[in-house]
Protein backbone atom coordinates (compact mmCIF):
# COMPACT_ATOMS: atom_id res chain seq x y z
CA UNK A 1 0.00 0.00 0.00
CA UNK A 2 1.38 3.42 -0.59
CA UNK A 3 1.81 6.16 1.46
CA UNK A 4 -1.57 8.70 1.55
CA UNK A 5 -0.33 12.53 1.05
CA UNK A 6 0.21 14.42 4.26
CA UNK A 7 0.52 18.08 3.77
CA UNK A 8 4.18 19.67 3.89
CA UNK A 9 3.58 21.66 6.74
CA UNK A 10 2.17 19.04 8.31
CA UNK A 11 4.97 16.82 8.01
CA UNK A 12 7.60 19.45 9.27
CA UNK A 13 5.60 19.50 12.26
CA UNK A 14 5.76 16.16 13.32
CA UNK A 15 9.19 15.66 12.10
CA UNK A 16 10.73 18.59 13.45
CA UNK A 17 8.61 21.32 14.73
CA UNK A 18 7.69 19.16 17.57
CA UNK A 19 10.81 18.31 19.08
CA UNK A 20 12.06 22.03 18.61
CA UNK A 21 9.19 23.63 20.51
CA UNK A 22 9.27 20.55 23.03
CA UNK A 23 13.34 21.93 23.87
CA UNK A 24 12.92 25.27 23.90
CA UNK A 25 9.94 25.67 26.21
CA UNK A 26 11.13 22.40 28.11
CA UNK A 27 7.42 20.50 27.95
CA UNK A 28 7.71 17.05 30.21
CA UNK A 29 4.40 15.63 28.21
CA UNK A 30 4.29 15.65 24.49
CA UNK A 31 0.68 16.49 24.49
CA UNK A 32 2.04 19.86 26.23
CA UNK A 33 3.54 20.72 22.98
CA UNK A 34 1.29 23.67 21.21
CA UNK A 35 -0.10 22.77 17.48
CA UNK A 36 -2.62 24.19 15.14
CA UNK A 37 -6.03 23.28 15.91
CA UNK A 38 -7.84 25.46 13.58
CA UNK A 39 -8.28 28.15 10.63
CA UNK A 40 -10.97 30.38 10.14
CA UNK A 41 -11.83 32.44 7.44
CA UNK A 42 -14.37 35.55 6.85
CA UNK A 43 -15.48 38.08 4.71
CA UNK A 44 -18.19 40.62 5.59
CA UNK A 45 -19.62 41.87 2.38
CA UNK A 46 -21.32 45.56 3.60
CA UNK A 47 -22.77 45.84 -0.10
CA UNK A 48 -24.70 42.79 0.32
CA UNK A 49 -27.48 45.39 1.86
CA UNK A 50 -27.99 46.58 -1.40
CA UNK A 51 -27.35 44.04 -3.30
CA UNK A 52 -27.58 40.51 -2.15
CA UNK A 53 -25.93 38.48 -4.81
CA UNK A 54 -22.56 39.86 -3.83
CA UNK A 55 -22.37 37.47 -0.96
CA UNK A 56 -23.40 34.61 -2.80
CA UNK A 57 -20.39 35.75 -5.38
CA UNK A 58 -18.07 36.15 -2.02
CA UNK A 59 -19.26 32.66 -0.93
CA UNK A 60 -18.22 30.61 -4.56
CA UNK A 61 -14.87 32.76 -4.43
CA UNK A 62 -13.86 31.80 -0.83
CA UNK A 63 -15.08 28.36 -1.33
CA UNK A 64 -12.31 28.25 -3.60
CA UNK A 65 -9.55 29.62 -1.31
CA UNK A 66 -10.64 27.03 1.13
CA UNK A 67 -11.68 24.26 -0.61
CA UNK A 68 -14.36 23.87 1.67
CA UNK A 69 -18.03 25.17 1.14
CA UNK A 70 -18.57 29.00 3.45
CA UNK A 71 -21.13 29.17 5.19
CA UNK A 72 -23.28 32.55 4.91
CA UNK A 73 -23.56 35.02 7.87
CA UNK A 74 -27.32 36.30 8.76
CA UNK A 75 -27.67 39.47 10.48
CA UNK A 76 -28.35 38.85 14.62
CA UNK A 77 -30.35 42.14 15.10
CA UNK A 78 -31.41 44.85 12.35
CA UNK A 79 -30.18 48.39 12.19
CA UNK A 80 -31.61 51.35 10.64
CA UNK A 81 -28.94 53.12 9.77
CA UNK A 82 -27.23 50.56 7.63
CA UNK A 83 -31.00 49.80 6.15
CA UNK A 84 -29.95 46.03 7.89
CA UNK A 85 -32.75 43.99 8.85
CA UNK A 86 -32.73 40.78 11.31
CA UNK A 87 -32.04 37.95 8.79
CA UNK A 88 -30.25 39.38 5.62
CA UNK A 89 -27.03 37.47 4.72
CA UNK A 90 -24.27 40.26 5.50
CA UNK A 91 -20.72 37.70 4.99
CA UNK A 92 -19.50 34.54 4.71
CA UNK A 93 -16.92 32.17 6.74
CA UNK A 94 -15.61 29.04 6.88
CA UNK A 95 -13.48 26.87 9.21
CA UNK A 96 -10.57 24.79 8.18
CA UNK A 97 -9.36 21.92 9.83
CA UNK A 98 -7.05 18.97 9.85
CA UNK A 99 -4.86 18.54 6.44
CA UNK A 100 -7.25 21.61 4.60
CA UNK A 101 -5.95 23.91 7.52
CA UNK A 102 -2.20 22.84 7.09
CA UNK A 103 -2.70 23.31 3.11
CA UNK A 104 -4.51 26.85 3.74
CA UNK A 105 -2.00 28.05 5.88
CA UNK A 106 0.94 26.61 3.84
CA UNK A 107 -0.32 28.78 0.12
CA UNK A 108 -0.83 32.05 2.82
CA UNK A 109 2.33 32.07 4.19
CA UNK A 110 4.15 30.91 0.25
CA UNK A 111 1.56 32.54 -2.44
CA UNK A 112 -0.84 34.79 -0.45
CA UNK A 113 1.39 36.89 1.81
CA UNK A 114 4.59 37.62 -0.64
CA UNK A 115 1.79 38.82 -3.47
CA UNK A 116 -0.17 41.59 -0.87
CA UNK A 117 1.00 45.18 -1.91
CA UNK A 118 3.27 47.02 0.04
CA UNK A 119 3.80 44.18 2.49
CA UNK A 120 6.16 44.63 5.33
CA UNK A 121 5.50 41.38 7.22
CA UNK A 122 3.00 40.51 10.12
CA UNK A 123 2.05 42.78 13.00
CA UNK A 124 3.68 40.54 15.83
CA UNK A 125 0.91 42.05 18.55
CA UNK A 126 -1.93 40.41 16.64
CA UNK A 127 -2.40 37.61 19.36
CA UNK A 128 -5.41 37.77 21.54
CA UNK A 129 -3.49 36.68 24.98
CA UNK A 130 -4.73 32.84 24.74
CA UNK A 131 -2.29 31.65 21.40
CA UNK A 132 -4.75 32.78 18.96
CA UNK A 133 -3.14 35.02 15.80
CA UNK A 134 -5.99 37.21 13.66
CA UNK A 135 -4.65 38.95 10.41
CA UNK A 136 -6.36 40.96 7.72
CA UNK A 137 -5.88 40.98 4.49
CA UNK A 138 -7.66 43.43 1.84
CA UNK A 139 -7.87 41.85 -0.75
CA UNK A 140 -8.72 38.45 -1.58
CA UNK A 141 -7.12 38.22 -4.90
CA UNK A 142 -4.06 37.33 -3.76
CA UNK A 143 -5.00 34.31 -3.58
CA UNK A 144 -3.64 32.02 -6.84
CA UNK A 145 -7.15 30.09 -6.83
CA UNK A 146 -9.34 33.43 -7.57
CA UNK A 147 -9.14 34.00 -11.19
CA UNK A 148 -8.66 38.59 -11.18
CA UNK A 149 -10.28 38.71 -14.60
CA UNK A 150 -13.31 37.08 -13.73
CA UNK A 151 -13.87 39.04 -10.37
CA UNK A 152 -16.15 41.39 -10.38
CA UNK A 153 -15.28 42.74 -6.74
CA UNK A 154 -12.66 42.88 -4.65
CA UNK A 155 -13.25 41.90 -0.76
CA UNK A 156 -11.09 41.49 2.47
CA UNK A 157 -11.19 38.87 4.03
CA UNK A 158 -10.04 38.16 8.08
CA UNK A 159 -8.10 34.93 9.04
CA UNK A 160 -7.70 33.73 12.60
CA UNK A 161 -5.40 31.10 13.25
CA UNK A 162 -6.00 29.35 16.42
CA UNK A 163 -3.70 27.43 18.38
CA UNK A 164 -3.36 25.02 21.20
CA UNK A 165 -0.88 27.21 22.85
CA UNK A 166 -1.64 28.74 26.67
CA UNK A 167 -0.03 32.16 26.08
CA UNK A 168 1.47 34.36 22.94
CA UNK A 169 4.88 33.47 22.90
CA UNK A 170 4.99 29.88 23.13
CA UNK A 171 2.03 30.35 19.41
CA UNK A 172 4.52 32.80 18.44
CA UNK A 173 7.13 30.39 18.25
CA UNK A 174 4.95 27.61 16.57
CA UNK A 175 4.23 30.27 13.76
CA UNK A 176 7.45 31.43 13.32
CA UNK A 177 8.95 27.66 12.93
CA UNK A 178 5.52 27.39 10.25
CA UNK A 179 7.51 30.58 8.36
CA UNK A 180 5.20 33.11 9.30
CA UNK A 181 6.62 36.46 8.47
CA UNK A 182 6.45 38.70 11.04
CA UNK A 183 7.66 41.81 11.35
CA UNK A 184 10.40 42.89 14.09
């Protein structure tokens, strides 16, 4: 039988991440050691007030980023100001797991990241205090998946990558050995 594809990231986590972050934070369990437990993806389309075939557009495009199918965000509570009512789809997100979330995070940190404008690495004080990072990018296009002649819009999106880590420096130091580029 041979071997079934395990992502690359994935692999240089149990072959070396593991044993890094396991010496340099001195963990006596191995179940101590901090990994990724999760991806999530979103995009808040304020147009689709107006028009609400741009989130169903927002939904095919990020279903191709993640390879997963988005699901669509209702509004909780309406507001008059925005013209919102209770109900009307206002974004879409989707959570990645397992070998889709070491794929996703592998073509952001290759493809996505190097192709944003301007880009002068991550903001390092993006954690949340519990291991969790959150970045924003503005436009989705950077992804290779998303064909730019056939878009008709261009979105942000926000990713939050969340971690088994207690605290900020120990997920700092998992992302960093994943190639994360932040800035110093």
């Amino acid at each position: 039988m041979t071997d079934a594809y395990v992502p690359r990231l994935k692999k240089l986590y149990s072959e070396t991440l593991r044993d890094e972050m396991a010496k340099e934070f001195g963990y006596a369990n191995p179940l101590q050691i901090p990994g990724l437990s999760k991806v999530v993806l979103n995009m808040g389309i304020g147009e689709a007030v107006a028009d609400s075939k741009k989130v169903r557009a927002a939904a095919d495009d990020l279903a191709l980023i993640a390879g997963q199918k988005p699901v669509i965000v209702k509004a909780r509570r309406s507001i008059a100001t925005y013209k919102l009512r209770e109900g009307m789809p206002i974004g879409v997100k989707v959570t990645l797991r397992k070998d889709r979330m070491f794929e996703f995070v592998d073509r952001l940190v290759t493809i996505a990241l190097p192709r944003v404008r301007d880009f002068r690495g991550l903001n390092p004080k993006s954690f949340d205090g519990r291991g969790n990072f959150a970045l924003g990018i503005k436009e989705h296009i950077v992804f290779p998946e998303i064909d730019y002649d056939k878009v008709s819009d261009i979105w942000g999106m926000d990713v939050i990558v969340c971690t088994t880590a207690p605290n900020d420096n120990e997920a700092k130091s998992l992302l960093k050995g994943f190639n994360f580029p932040f800035r110093t």
